[in-house]
C-alpha atoms as a PDB file:
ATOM      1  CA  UNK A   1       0.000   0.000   0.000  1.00  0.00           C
ATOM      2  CA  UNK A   2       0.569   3.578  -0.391  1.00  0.00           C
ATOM      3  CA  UNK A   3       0.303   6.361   1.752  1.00  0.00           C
ATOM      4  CA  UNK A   4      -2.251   8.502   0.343  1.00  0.00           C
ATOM      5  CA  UNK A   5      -1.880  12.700  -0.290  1.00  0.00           C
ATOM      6  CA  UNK A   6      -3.939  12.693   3.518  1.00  0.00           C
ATOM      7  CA  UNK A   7      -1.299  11.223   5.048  1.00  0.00           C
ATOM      8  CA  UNK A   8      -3.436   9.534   7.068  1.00  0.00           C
ATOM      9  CA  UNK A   9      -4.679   6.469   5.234  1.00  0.00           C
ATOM     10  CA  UNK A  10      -3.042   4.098   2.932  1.00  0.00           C
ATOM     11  CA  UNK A  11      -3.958   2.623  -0.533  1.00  0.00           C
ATOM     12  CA  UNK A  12      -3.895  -0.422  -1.861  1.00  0.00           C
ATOM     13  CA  UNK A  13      -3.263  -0.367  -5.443  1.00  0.00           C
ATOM     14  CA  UNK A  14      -4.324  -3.700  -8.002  1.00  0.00           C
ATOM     15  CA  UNK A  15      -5.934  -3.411 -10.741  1.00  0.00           C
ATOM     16  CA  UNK A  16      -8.382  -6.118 -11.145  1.00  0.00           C
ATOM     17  CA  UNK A  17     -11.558  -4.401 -10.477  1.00  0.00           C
ATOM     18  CA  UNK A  18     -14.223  -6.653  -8.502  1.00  0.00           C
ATOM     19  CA  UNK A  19     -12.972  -9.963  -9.663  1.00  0.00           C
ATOM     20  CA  UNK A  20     -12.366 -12.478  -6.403  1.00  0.00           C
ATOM     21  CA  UNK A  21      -9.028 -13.327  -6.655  1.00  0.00           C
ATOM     22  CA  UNK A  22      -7.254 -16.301  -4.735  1.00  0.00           C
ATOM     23  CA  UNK A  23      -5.412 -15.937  -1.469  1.00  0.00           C
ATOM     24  CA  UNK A  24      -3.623 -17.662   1.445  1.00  0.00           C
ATOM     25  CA  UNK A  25      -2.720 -17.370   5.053  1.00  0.00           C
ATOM     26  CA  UNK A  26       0.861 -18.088   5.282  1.00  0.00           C
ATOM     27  CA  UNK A  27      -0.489 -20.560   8.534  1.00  0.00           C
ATOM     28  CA  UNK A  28      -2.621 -22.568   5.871  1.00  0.00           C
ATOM     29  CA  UNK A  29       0.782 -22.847   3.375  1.00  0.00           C
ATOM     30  CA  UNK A  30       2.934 -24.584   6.102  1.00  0.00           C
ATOM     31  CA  UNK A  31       0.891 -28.355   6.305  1.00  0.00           C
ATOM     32  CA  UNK A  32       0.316 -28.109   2.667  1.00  0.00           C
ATOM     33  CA  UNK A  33       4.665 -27.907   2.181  1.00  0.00           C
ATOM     34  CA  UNK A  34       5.161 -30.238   5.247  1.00  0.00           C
ATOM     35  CA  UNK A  35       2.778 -32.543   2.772  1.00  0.00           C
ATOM     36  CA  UNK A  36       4.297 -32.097  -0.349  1.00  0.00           C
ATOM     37  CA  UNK A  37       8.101 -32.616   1.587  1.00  0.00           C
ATOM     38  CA  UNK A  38       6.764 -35.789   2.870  1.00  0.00           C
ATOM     39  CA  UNK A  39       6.002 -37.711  -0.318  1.00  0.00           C
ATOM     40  CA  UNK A  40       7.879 -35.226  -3.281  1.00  0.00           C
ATOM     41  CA  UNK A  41       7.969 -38.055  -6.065  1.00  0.00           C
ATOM     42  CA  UNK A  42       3.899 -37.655  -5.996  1.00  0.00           C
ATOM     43  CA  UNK A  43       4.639 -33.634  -6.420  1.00  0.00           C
ATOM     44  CA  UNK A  44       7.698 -33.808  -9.368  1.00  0.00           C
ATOM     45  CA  UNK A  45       6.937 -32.231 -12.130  1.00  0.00           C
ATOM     46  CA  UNK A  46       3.228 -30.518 -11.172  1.00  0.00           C
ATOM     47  CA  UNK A  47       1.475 -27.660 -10.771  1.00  0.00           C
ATOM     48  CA  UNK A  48      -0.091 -27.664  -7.518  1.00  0.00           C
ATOM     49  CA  UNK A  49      -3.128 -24.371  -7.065  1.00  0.00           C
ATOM     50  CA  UNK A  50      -3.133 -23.240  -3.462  1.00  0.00           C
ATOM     51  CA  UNK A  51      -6.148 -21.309  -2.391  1.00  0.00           C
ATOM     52  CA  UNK A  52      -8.099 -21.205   0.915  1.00  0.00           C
ATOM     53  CA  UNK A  53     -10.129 -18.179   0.066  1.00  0.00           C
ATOM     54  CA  UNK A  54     -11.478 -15.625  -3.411  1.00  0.00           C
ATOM     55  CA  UNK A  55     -11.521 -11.924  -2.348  1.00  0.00           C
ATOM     56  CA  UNK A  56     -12.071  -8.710  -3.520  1.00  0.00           C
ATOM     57  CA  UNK A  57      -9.525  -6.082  -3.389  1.00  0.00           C
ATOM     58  CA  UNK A  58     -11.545  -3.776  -0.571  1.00  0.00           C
ATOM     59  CA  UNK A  59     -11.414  -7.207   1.742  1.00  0.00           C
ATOM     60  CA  UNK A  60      -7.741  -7.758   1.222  1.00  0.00           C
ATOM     61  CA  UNK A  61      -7.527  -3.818   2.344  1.00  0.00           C
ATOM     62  CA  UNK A  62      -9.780  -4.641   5.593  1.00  0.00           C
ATOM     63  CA  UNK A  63      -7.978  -7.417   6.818  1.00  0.00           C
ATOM     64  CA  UNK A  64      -4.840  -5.135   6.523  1.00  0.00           C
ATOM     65  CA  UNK A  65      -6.398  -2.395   8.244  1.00  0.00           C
ATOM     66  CA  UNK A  66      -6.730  -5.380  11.233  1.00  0.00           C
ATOM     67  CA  UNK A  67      -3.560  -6.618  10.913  1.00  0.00           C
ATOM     68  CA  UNK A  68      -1.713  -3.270  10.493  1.00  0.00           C
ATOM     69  CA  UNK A  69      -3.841  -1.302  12.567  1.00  0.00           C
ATOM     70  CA  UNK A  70      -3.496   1.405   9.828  1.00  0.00           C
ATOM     71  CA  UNK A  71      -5.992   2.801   7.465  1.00  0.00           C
ATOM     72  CA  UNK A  72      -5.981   0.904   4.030  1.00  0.00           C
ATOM     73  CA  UNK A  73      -8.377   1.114   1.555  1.00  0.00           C
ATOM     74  CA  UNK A  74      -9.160  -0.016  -2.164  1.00  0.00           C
ATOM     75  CA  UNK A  75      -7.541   2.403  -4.270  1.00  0.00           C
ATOM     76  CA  UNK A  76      -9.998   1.922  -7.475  1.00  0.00           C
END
C-alpha cells in the first residue's frame, strides 16, 4: 500500500476491479509444504493451485487495516 496525499490512510493499489481473486494465510501454506516434503515423487513435475479463500480487493484492504492497525483502503 501507499500512503495517500492525507497522510493519514493508505492505498492499496491492483488493478483487477471486482474480480475475487485467490489468497492464502501463510499458517494454511505450512501443512500443505510439510505434505508435499513428505512424499515429493507424488509432487515432481506438477502444478499444484493453493487457495483457501477468493476476495475482492476492498477485503484484502480490511484485513490489513486489522492486521496493520493502519488505514488501508481499495484504491480503485
Amino acid at each position: 500500500p501507499t500512503k495517500s496525499s492525507d497522510g493519514k490512510t493508505y492505498n492499496l493499489a491492483i488493478p483487477v476491479g471486482d474480480v475475487l481473486f485467490d489468497g492464502m494465510a501463510v499458517a494454511d501454506l505450512g501443512p500443505v509444504v510439510v505434505s508435499i516434503l513428505k512424499s515429493p515423487a507424488q509432487y515432481i513435475g506438477k502444478d499444484i493451485g493453493l487457495s483457501t479463500e477468493k476476495l475482492k480487493v476492498e477485503q484484502y484492504a480490511n484485513i490489513m487495516s486489522k492486521v496493520t492497525g493502519k488505514t488501508i483502503k481499495d484504491a480503485k
